[in-house]
C-alpha atoms as a PDB file:
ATOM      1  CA  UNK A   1     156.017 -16.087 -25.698  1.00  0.00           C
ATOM      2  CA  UNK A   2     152.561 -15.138 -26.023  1.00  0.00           C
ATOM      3  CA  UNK A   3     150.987 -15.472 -29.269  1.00  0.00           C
ATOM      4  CA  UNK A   4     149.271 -11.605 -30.330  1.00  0.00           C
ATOM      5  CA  UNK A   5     145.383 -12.076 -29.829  1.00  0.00           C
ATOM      6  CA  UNK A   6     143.123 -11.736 -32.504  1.00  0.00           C
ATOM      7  CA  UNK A   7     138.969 -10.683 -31.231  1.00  0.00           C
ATOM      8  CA  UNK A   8     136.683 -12.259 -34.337  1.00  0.00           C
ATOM      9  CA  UNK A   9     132.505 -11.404 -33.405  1.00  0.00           C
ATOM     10  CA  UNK A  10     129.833 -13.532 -34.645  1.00  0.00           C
ATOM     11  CA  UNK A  11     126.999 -12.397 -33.809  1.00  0.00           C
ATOM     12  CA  UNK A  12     124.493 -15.138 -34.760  1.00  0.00           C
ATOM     13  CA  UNK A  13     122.001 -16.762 -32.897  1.00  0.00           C
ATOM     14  CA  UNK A  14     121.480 -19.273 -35.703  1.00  0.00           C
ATOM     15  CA  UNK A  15     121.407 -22.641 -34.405  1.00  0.00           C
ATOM     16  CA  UNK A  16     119.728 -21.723 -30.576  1.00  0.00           C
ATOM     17  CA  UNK A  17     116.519 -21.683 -29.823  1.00  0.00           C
ATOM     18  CA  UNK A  18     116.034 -18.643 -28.200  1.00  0.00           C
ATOM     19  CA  UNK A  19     117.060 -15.398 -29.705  1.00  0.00           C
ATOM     20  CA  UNK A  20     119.784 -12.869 -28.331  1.00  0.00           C
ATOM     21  CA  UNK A  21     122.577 -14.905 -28.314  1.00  0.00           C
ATOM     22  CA  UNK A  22     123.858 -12.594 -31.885  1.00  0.00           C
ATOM     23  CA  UNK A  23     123.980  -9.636 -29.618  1.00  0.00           C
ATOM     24  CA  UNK A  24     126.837 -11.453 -27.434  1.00  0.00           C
ATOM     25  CA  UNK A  25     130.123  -9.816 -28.962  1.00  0.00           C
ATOM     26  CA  UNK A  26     129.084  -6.221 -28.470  1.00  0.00           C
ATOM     27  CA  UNK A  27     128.227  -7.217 -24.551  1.00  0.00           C
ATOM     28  CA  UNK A  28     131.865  -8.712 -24.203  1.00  0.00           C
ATOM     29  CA  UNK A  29     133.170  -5.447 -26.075  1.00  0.00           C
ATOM     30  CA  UNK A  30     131.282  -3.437 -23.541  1.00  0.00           C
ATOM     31  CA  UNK A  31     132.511  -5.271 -20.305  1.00  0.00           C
ATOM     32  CA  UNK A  32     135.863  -4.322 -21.528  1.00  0.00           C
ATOM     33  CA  UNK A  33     137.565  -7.760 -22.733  1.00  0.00           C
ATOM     34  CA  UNK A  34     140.352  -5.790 -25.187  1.00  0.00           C
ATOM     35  CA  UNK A  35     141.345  -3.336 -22.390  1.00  0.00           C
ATOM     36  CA  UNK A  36     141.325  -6.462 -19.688  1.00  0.00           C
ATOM     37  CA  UNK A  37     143.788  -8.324 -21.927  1.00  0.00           C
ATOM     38  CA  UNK A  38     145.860  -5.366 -22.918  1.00  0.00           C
ATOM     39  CA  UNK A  39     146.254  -4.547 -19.061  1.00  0.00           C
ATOM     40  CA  UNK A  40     148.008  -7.443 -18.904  1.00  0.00           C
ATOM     41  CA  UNK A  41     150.275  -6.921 -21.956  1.00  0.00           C
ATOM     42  CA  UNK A  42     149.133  -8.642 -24.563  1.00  0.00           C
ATOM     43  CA  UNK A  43     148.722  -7.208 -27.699  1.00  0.00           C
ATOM     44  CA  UNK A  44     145.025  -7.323 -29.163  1.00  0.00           C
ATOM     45  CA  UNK A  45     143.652  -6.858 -32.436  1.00  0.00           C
ATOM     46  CA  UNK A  46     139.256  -6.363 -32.719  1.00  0.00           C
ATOM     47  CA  UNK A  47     138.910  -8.090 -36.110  1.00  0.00           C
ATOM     48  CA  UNK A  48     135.006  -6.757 -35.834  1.00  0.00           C
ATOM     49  CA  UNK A  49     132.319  -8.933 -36.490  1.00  0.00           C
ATOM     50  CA  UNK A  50     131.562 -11.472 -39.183  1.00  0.00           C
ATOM     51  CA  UNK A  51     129.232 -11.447 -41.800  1.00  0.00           C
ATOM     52  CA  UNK A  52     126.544 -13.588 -42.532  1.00  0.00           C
ATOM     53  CA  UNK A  53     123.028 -14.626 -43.387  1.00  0.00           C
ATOM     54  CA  UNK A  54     119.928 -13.197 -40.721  1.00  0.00           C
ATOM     55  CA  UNK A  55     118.340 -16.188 -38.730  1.00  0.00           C
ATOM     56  CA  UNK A  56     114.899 -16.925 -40.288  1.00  0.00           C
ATOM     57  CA  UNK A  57     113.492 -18.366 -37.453  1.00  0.00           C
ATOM     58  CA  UNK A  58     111.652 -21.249 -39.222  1.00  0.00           C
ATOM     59  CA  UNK A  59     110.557 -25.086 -38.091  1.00  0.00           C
ATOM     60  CA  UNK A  60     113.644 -27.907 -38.912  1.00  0.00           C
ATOM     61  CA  UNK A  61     113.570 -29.092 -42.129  1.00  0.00           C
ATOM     62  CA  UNK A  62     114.489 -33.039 -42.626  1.00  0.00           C
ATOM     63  CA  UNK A  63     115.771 -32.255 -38.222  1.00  0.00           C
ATOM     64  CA  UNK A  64     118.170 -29.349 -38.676  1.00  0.00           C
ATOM     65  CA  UNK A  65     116.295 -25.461 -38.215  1.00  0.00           C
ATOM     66  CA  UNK A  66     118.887 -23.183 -40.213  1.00  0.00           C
ATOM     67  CA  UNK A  67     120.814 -25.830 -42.257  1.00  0.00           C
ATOM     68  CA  UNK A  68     122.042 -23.542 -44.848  1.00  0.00           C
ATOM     69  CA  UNK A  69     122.427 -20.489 -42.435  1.00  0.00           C
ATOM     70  CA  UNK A  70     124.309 -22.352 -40.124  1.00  0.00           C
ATOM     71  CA  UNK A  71     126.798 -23.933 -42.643  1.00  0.00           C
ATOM     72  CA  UNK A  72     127.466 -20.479 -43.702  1.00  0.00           C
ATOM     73  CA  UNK A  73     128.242 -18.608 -40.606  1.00  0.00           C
ATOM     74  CA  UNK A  74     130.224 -22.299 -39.584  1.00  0.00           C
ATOM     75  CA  UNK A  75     132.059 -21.330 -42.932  1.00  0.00           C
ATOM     76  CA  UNK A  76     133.330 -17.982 -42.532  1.00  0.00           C
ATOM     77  CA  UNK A  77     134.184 -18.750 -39.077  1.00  0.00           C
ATOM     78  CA  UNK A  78     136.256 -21.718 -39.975  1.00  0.00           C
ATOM     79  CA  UNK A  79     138.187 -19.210 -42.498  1.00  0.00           C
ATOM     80  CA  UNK A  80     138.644 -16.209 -40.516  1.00  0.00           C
ATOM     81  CA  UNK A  81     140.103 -18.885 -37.644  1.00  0.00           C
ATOM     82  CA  UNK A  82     142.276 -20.942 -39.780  1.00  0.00           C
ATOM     83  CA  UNK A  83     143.535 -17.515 -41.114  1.00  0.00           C
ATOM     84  CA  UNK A  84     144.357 -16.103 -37.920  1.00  0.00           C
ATOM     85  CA  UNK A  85     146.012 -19.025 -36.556  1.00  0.00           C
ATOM     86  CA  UNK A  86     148.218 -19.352 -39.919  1.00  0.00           C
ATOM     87  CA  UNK A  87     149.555 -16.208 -39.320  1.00  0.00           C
ATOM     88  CA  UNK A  88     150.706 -17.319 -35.856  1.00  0.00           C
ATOM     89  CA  UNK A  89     147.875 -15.572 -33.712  1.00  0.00           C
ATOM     90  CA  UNK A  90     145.694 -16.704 -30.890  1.00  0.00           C
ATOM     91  CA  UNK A  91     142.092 -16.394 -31.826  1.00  0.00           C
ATOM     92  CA  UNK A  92     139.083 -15.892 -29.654  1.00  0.00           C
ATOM     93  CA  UNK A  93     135.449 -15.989 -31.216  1.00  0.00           C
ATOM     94  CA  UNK A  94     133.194 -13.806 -29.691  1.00  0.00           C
ATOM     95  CA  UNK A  95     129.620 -15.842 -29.927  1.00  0.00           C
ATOM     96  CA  UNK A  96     126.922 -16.479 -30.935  1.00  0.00           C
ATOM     97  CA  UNK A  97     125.237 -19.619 -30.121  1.00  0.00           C
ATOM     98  CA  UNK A  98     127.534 -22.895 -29.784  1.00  0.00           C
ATOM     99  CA  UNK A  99     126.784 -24.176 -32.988  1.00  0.00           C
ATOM    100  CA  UNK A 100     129.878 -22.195 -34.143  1.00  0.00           C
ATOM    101  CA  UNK A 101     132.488 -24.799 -31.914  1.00  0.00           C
ATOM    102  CA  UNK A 102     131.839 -26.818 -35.193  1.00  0.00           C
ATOM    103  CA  UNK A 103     133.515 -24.040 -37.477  1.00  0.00           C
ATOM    104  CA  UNK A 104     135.789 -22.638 -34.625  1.00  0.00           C
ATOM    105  CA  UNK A 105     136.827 -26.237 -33.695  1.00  0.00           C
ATOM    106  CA  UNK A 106     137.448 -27.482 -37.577  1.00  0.00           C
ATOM    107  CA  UNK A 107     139.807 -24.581 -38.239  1.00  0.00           C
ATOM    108  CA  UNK A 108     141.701 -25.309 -35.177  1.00  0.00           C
ATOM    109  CA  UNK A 109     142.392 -29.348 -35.865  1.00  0.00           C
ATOM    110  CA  UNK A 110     142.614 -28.130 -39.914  1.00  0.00           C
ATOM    111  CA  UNK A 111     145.529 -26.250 -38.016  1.00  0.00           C
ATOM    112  CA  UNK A 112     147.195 -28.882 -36.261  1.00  0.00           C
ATOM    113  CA  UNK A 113     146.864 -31.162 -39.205  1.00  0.00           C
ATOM    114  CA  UNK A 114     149.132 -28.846 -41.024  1.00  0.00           C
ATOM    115  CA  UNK A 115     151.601 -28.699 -38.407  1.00  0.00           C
ATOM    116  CA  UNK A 116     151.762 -31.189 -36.971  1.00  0.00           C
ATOM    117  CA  UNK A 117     150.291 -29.914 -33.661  1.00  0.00           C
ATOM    118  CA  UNK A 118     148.336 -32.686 -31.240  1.00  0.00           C
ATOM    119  CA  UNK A 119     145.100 -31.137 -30.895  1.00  0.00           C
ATOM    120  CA  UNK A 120     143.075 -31.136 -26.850  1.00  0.00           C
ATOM    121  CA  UNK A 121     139.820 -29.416 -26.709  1.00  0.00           C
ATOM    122  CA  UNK A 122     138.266 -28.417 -23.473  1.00  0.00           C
ATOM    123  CA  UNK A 123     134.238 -28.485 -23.514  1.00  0.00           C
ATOM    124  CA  UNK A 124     132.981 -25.913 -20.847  1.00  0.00           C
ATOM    125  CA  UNK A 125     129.770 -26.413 -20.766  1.00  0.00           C
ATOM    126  CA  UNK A 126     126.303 -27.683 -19.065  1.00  0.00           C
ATOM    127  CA  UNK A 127     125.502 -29.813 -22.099  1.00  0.00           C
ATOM    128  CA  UNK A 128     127.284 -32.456 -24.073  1.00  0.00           C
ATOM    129  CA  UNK A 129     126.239 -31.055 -27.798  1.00  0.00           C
ATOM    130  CA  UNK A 130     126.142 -34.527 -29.118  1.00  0.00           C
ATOM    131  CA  UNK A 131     122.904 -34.998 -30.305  1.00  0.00           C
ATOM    132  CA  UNK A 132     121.883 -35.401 -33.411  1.00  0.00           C
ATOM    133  CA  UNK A 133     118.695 -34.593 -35.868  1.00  0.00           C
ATOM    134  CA  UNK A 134     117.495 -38.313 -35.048  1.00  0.00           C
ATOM    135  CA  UNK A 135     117.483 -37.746 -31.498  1.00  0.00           C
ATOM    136  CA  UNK A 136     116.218 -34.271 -30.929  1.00  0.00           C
ATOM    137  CA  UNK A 137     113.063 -32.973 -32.044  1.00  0.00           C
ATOM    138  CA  UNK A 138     113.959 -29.373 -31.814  1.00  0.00           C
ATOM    139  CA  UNK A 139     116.656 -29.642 -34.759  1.00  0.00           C
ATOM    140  CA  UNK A 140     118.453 -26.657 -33.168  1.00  0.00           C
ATOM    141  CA  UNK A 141     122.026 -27.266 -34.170  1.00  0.00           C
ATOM    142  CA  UNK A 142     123.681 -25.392 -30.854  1.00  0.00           C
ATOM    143  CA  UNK A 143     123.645 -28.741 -29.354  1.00  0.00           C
ATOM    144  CA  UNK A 144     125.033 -30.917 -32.352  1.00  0.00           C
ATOM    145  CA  UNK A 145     128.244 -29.391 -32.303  1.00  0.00           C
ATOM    146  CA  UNK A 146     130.490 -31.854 -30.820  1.00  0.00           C
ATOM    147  CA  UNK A 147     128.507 -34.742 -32.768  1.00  0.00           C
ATOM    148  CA  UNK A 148     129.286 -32.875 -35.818  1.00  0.00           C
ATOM    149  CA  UNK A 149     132.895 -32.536 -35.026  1.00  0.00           C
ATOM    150  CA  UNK A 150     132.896 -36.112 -34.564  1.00  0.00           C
ATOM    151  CA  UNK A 151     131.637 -37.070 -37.842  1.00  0.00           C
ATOM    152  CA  UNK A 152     127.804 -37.725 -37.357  1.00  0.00           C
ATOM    153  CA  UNK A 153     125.573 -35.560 -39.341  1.00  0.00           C
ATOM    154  CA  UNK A 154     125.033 -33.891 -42.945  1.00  0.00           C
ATOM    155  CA  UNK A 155     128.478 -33.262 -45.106  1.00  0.00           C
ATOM    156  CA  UNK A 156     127.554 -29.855 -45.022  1.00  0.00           C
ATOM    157  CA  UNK A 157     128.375 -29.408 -41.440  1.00  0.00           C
ATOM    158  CA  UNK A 158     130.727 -32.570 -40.915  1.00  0.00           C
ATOM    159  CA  UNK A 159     133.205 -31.384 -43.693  1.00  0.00           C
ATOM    160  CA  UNK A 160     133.758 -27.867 -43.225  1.00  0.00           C
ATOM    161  CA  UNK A 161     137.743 -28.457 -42.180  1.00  0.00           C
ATOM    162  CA  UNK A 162     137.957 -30.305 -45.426  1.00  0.00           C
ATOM    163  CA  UNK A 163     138.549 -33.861 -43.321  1.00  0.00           C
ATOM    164  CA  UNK A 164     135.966 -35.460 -41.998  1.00  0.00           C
ATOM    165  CA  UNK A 165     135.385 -36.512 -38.735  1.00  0.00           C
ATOM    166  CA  UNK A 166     137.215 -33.328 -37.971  1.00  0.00           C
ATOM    167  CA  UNK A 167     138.493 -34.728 -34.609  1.00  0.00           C
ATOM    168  CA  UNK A 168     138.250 -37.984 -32.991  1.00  0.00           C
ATOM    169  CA  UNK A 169     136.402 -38.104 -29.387  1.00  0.00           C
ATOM    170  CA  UNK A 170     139.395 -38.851 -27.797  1.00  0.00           C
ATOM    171  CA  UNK A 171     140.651 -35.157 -27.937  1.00  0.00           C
ATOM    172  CA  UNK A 172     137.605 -33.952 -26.026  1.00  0.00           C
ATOM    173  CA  UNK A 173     137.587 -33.311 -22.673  1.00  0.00           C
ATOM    174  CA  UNK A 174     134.455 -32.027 -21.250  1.00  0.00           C
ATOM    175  CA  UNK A 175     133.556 -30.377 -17.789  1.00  0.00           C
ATOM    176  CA  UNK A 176     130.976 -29.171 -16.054  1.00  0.00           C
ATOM    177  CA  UNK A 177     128.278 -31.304 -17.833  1.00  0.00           C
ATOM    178  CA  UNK A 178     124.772 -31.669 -16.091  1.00  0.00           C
ATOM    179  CA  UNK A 179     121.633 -31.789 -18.772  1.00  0.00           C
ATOM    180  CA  UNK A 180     122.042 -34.685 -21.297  1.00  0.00           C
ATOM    181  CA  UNK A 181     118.986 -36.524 -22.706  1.00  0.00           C
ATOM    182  CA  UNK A 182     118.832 -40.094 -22.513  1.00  0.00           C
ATOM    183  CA  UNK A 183     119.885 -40.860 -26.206  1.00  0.00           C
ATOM    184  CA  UNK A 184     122.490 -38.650 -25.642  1.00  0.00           C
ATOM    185  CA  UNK A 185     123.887 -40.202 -23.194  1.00  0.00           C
ATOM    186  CA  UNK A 186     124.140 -43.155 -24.916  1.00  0.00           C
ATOM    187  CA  UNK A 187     126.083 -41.754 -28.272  1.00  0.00           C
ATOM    188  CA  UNK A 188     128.115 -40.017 -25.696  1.00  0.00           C
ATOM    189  CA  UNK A 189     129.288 -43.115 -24.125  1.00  0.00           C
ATOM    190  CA  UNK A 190     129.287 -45.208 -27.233  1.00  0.00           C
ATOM    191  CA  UNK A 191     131.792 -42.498 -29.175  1.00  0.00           C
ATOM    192  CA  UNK A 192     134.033 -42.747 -25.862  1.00  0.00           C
ATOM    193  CA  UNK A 193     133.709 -38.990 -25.476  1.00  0.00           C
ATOM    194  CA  UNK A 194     135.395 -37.940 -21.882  1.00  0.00           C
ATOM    195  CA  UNK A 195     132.936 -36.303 -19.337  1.00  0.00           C
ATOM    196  CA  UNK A 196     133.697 -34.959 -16.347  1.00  0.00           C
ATOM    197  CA  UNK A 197     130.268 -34.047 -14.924  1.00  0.00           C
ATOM    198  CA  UNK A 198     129.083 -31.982 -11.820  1.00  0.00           C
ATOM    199  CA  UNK A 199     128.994 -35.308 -10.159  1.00  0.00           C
ATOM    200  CA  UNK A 200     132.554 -35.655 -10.898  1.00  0.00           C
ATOM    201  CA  UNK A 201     133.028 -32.368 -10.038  1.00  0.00           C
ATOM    202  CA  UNK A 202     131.660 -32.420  -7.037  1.00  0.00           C
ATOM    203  CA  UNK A 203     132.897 -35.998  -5.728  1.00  0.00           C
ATOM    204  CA  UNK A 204     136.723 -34.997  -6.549  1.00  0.00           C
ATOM    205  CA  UNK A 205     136.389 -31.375  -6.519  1.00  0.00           C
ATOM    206  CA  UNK A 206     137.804 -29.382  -9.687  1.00  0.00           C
ATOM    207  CA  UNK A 207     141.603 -29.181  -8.626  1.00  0.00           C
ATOM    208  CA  UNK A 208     141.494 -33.131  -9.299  1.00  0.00           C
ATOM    209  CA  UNK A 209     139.289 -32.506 -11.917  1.00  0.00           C
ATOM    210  CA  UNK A 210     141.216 -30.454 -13.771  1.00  0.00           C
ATOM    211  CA  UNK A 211     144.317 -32.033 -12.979  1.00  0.00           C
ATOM    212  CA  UNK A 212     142.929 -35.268 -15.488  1.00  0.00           C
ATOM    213  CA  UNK A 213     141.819 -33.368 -18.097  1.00  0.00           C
ATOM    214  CA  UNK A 214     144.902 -31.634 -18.667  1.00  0.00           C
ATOM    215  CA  UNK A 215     146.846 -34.358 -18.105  1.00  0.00           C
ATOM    216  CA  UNK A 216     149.479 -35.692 -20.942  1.00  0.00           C
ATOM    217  CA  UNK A 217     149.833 -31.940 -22.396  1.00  0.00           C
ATOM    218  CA  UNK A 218     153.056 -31.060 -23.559  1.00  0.00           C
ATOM    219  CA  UNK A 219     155.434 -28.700 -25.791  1.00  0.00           C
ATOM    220  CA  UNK A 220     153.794 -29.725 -28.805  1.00  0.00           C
ATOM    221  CA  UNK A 221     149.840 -29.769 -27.761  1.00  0.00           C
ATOM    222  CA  UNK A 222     147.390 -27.255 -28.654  1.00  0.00           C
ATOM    223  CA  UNK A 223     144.671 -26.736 -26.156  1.00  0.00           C
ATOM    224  CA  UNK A 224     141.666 -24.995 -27.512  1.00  0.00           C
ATOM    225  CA  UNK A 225     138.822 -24.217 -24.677  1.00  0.00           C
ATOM    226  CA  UNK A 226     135.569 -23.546 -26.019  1.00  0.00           C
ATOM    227  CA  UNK A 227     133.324 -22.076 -23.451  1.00  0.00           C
ATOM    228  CA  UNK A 228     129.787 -21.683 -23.139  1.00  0.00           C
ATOM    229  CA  UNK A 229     128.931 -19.502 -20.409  1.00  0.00           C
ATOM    230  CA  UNK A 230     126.217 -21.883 -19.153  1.00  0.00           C
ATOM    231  CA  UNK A 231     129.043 -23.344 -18.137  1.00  0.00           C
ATOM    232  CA  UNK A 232     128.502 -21.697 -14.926  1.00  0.00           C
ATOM    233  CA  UNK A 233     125.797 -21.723 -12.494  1.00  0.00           C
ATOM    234  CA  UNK A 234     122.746 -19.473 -13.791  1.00  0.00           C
ATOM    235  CA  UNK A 235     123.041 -17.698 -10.017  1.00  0.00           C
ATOM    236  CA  UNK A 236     126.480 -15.916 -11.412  1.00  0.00           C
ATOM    237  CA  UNK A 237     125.840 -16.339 -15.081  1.00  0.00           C
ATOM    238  CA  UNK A 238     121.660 -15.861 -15.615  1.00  0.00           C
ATOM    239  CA  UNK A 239     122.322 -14.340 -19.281  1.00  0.00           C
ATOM    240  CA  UNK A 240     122.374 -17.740 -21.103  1.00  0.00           C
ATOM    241  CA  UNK A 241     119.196 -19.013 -22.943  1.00  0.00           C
ATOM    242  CA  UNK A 242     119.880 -22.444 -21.514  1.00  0.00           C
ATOM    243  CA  UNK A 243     120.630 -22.206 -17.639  1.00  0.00           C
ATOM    244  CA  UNK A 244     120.385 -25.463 -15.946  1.00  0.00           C
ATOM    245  CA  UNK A 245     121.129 -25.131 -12.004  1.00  0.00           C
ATOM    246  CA  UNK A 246     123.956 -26.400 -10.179  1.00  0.00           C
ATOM    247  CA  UNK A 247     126.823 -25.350 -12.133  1.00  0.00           C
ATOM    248  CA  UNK A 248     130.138 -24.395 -10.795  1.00  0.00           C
ATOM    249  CA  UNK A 249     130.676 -21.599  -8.313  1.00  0.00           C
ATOM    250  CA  UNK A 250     132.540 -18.704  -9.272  1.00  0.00           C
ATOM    251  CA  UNK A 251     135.390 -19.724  -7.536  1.00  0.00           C
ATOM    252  CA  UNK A 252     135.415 -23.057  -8.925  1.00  0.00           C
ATOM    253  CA  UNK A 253     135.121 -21.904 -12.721  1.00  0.00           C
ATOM    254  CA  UNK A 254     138.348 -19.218 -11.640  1.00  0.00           C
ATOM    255  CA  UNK A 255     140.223 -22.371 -10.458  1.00  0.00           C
ATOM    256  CA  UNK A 256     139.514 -24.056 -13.422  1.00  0.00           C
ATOM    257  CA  UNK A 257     140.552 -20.972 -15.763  1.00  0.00           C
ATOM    258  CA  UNK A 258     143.634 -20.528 -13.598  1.00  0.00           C
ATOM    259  CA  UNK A 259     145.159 -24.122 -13.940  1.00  0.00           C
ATOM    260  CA  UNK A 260     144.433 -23.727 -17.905  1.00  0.00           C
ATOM    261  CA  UNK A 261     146.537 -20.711 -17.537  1.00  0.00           C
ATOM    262  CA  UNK A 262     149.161 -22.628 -15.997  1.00  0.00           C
ATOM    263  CA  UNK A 263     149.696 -25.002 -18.464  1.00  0.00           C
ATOM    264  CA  UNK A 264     150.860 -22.441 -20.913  1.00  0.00           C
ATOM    265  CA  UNK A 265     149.369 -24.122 -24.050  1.00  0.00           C
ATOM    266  CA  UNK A 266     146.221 -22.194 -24.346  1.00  0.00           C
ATOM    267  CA  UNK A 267     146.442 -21.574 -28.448  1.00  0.00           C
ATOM    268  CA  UNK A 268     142.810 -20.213 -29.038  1.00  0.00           C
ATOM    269  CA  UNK A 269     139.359 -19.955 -27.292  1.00  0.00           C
ATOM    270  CA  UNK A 270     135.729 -19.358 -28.296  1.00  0.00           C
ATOM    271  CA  UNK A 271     133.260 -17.658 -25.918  1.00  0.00           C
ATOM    272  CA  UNK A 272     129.558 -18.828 -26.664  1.00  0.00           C
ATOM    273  CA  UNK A 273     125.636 -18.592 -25.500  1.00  0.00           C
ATOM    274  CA  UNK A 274     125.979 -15.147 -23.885  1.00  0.00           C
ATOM    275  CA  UNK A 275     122.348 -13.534 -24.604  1.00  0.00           C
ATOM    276  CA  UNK A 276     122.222 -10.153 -23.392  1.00  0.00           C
ATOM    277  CA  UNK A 277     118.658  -9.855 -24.061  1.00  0.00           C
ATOM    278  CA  UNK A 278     118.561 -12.635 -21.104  1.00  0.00           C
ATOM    279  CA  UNK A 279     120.760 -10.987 -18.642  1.00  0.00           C
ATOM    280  CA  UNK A 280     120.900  -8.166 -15.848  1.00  0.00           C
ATOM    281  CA  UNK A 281     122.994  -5.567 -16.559  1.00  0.00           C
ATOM    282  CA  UNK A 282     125.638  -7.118 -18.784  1.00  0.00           C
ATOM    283  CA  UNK A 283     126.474  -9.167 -15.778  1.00  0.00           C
ATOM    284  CA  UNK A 284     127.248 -12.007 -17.152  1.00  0.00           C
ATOM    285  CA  UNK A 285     129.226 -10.464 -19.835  1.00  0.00           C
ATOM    286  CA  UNK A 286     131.302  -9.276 -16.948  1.00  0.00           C
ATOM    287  CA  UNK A 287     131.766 -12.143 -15.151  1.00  0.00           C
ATOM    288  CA  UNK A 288     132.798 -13.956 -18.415  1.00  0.00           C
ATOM    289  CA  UNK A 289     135.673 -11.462 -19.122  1.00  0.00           C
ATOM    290  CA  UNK A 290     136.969 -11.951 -15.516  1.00  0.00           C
ATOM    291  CA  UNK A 291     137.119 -15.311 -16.115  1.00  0.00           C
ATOM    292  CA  UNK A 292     138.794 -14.765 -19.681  1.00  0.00           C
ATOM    293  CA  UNK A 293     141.384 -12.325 -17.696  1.00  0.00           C
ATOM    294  CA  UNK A 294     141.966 -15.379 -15.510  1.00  0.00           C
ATOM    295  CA  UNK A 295     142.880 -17.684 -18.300  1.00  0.00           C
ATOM    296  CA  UNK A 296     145.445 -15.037 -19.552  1.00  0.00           C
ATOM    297  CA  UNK A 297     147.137 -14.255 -16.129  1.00  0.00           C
ATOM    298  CA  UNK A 298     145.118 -13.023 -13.222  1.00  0.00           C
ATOM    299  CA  UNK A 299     145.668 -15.865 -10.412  1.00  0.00           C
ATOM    300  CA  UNK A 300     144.253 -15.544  -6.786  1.00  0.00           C
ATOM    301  CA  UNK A 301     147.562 -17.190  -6.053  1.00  0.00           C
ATOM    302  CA  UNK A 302     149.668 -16.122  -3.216  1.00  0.00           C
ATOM    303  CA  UNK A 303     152.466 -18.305  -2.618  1.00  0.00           C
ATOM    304  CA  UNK A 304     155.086 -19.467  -4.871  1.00  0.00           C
ATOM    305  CA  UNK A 305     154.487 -22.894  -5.841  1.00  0.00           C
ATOM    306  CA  UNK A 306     151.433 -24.763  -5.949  1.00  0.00           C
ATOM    307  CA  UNK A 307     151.123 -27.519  -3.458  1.00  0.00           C
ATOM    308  CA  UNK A 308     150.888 -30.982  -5.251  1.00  0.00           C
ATOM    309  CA  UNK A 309     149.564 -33.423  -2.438  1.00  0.00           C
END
């Protein structure tokens, strides 16, 4: 049975470096993402939007920009999630800039700590997030996340679940990767963190793709998908701050939604990066929440099972 869905805004653009990314809840409200998921009957509680301090727009300090901002917007996300999800609800953050995986993503594993849940996350996204201050210049925190969920960087940030490393890198799955710096690269590979890049992607093709990131889920496994929608390739999705060509397709990113779908474990979702003040029309807003609608039961398919060659 499906869990009642709980909407939770924050609209922040605290840890990006380009501003617009705080007005992306109201553009997912306006493409219609409550009335999409009611139409297919689920039911749907708007929580509204968090609370928090305004984004200063200052130079890093000691390689973070926004340390104390972004550890309390990471804060009252990690709260309202880990509330909603002990009252057995499915939550989906409405970003904001990816920074907030880290308090999203804490909550969640917080959760399966306390019962006993195995924990898979699902990294949508055109960027690893694992740097760190000592490798980036910019100190922009929106691509830290994963690094911080990992255990590397300040206390602050690290222990907002109240255990740190909040996960290990073995629960990470991440697809659709294409822009990671050099350094990067190399903390990716030396935390063991599982990529599977456009050149994976495009090799195997995202059936297979999909088919090994999801595999070993089962009755007791909650899969968490946190999605930034430059994810997807800036010709579909241009209102991101961060496009970076050669994404997936549209189809591709709905066959990848779909097969999530079909695994029936889908416990709680962020959507991230969408910058309206980037974007044509709320486009990309609407493209988002048909891809949303497709993780919660729209399917292009016809037949009645699923060929497994």
């Amino acid at each position: 049975m499906q869990h009642p869905i709980s909407l939770i805004g924050v609209p922040t653009d605290i840890g990006a470096g380009a501003r617009g990314a705080s007005m992306g809840p109201e553009a997912l409200r306006v493409a219609g993402i409550q009335a999409v998921l009611e139409s297919h009957g689920l039911q749907v509680a708007d929580r509204g939007n968090l609370g928090g301090p305004a984004n200063p727009w200052l130079p890093p300090a000691e390689g973070y920009r926004h340390l104390p901002e972004v550890v309390a917007w990471n804060t009252a996300l990690h709260d309202a999630v880990h509330a909603e999800l002990a009252q057995g609800r499915m939550p989906i953050v409405l970003g904001g800039d990816h920074c907030l995986g880290l308090g999203s993503i804490s909550a969640v594993a917080r959760h399966c700590r306390d019962t006993g849940k195995t924990l898979r996350v699902l990294w949508l996204d055109a960027h690893a997030d694992f740097n760190t201050a000592a490798l980036t210049p910019s100190g922009n925190i929106h691509g830290m996340p994963v690094a911080l969920l990992c255990g590397m960087g300040p206390s602050a940030l690290t222990g907002i679940g109240g255990t740190t490393p909040a996960i290990s890198a073995g629960v990470v799955r991440q697809i659709g990767i294409r822009s990671v710096d050099a350094g990067e690269k190399r903390l990716v590979h030396e935390a063991g963190l599982e990529v599977f890049d456009m050149r994976y992607i495009d090799e195997m093709g995202m059936r297979h793709t999909m088919d090994q990131a999801l595999m070993g889920l089962d009755h007791n496994t909650h899969l968490h998908v946190s999605f930034d929608v430059d994810f997807l390739d800036p010709e579909i999705a241009p209102g991101v701050g961060t496009t970076v060509p050669g994404g997936p397709t549209y189809r591709e990113a709905q066959l990848c939604m779909e097969m999530i779908a079909d695994t029936g474990r889908l416990a709680s979702l962020d959507v991230m990066e969408l910058n309206p003040a980037l974007d044509v029309r709320n486009r990309t807003a609407e493209v988002a929440v048909d891809l949303i609608e497709s993780l919660f039961g729209k399917s292009t398919l016809m037949r009645q099972t699923a060929p497994r060659a």
